[in-house]
N, C-alpha and C. Protein backbone atom coordinates (compact mmCIF):
# COMPACT_ATOMS: atom_id res chain seq x y z
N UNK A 1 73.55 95.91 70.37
CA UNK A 1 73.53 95.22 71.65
C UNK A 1 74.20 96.10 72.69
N UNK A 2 73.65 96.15 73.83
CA UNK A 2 73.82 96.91 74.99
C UNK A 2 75.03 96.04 76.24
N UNK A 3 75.66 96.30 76.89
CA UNK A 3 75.88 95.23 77.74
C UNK A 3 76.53 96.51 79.05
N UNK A 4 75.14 96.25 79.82
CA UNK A 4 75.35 97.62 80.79
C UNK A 4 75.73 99.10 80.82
N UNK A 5 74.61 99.28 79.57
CA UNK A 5 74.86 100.33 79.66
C UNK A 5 75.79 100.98 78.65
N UNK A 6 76.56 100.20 77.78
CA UNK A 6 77.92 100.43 77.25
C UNK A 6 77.62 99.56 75.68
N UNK A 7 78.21 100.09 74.91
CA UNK A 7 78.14 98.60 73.59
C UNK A 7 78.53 97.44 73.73
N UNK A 8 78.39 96.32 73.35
CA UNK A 8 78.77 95.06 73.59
C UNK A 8 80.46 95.11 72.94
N UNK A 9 81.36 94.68 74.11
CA UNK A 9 82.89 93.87 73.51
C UNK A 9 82.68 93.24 72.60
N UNK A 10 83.75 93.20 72.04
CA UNK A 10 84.14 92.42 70.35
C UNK A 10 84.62 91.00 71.04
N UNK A 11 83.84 89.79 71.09
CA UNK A 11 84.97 88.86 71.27
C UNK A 11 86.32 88.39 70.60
N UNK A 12 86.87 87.71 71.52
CA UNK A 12 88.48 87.76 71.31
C UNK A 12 88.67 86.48 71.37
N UNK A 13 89.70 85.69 71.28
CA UNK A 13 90.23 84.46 71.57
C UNK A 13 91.87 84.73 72.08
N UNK A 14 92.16 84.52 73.45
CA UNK A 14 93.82 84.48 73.77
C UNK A 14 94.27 83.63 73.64
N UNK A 15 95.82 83.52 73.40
CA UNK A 15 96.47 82.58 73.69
C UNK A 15 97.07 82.36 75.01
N UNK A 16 98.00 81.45 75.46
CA UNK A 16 99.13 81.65 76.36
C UNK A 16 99.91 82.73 76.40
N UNK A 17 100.61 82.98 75.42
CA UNK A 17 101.61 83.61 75.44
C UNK A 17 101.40 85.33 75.27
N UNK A 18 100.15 85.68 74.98
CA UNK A 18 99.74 86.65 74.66
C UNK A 18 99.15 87.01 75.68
N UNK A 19 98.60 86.53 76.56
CA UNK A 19 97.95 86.54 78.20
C UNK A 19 98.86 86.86 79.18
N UNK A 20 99.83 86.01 79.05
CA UNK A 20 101.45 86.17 79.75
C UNK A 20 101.95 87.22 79.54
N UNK A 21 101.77 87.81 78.41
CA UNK A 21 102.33 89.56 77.82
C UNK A 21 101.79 90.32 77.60
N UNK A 22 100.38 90.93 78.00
CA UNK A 22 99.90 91.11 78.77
C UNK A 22 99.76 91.32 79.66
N UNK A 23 99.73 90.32 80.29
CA UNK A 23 99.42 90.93 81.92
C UNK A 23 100.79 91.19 82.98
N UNK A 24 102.05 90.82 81.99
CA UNK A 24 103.22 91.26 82.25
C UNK A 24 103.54 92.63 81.68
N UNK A 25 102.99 93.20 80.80
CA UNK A 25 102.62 94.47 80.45
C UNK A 25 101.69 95.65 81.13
N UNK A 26 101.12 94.93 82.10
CA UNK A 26 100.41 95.65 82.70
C UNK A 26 98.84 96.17 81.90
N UNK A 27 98.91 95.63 80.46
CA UNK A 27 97.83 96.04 79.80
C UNK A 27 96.70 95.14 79.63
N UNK A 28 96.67 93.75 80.11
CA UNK A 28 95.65 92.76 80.14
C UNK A 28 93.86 93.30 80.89
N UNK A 29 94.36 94.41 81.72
CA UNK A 29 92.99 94.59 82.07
C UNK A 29 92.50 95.44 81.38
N UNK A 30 93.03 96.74 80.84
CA UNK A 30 92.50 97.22 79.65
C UNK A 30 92.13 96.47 78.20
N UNK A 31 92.68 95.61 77.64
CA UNK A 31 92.11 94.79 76.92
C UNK A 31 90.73 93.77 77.71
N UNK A 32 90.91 93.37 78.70
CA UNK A 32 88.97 92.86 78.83
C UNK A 32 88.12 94.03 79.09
N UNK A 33 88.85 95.31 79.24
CA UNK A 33 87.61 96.60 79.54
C UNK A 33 87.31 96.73 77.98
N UNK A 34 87.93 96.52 76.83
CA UNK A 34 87.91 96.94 75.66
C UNK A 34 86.61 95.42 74.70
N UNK A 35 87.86 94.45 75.24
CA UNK A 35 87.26 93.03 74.57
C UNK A 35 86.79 92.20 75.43
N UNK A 36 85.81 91.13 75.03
CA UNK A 36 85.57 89.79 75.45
C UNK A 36 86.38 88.98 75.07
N UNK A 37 87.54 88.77 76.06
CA UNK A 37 88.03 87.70 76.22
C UNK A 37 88.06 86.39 76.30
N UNK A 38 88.34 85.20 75.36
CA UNK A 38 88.03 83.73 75.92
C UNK A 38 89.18 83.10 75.74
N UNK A 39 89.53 81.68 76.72
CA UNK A 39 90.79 81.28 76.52
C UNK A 39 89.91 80.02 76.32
N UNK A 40 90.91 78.71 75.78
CA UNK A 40 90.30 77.37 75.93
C UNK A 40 90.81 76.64 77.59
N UNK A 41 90.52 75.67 77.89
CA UNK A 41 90.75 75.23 79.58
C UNK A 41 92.52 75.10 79.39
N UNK A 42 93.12 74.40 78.37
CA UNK A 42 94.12 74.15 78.14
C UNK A 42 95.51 75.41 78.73
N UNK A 43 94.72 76.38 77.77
CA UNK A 43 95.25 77.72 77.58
C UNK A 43 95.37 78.64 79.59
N UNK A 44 94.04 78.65 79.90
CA UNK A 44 93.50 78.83 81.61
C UNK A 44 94.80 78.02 82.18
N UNK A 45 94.42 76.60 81.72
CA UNK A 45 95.70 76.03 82.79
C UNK A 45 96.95 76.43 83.00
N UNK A 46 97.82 76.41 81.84
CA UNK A 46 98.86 77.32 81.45
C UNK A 46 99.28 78.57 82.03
N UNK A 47 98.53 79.35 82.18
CA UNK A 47 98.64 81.20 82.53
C UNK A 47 97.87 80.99 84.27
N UNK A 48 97.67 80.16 84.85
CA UNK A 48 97.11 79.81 86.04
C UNK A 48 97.76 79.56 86.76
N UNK A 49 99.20 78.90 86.72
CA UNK A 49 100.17 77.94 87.05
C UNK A 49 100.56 78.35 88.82
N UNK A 50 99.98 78.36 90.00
CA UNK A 50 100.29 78.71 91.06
C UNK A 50 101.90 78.97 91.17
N UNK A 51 101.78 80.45 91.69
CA UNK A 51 103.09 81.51 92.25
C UNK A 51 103.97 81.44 90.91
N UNK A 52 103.12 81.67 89.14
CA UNK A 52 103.54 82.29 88.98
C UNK A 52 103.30 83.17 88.41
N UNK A 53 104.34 84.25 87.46
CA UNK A 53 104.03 85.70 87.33
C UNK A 53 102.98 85.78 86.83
N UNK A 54 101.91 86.59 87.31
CA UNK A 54 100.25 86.82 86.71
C UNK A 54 99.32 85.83 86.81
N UNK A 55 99.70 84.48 87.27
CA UNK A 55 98.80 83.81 87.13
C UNK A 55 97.67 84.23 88.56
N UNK A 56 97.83 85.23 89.76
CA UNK A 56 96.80 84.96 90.25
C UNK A 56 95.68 86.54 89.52
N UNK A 57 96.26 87.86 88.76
CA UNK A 57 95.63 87.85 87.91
C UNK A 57 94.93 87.93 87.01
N UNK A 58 94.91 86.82 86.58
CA UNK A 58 94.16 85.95 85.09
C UNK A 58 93.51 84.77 85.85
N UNK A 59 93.94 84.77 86.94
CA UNK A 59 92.59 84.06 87.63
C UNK A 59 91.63 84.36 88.26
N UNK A 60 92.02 85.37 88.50
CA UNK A 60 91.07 86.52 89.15
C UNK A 60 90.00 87.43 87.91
N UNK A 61 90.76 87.58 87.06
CA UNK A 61 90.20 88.18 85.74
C UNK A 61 89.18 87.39 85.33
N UNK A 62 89.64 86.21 85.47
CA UNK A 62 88.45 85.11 84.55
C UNK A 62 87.67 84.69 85.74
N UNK A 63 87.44 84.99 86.84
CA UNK A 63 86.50 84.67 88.04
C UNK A 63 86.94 83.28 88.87
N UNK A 64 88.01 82.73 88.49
CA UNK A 64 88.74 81.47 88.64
C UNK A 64 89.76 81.83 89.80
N UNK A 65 89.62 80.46 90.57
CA UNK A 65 91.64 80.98 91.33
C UNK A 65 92.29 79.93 90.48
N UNK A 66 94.02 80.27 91.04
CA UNK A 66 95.16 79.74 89.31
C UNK A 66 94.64 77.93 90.41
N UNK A 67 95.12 77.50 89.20
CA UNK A 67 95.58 75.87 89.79
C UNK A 67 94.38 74.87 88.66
């Protein structure tokens, strides 16, 4: 499978807390250049949380604004 040009990402499943460290790591966007990322809505809500750290983002990442 192709996906522009490139091989298809491995999907993934995040958690909270692993999203949060991450993207407090500065390494969350290299992991979706690498993987397909999915969170559940629960999980989105959580790491979304308006003004705070990363949540705008991982809302931006996932095509979402936080809230």
């Amino acid at each position: 499978m192709v996906e522009l040009g490139r091989p298809m990402r491995a999907p993934a499943l995040i958690d909270a807390s692993s999203a949060i460290l991450l993207a407090k790591a500065g390494l969350i966007r290299s992991c979706c250049e690498t993987l397909q990322l999915f969170m559940t809505r629960s999980v989105y809500h959580e790491v979304t949380v308006p003004e705070q750290p990363g949540a705008g983002l991982l809302g931006a990442l996932s095509g979402r604004q936080p809230g």
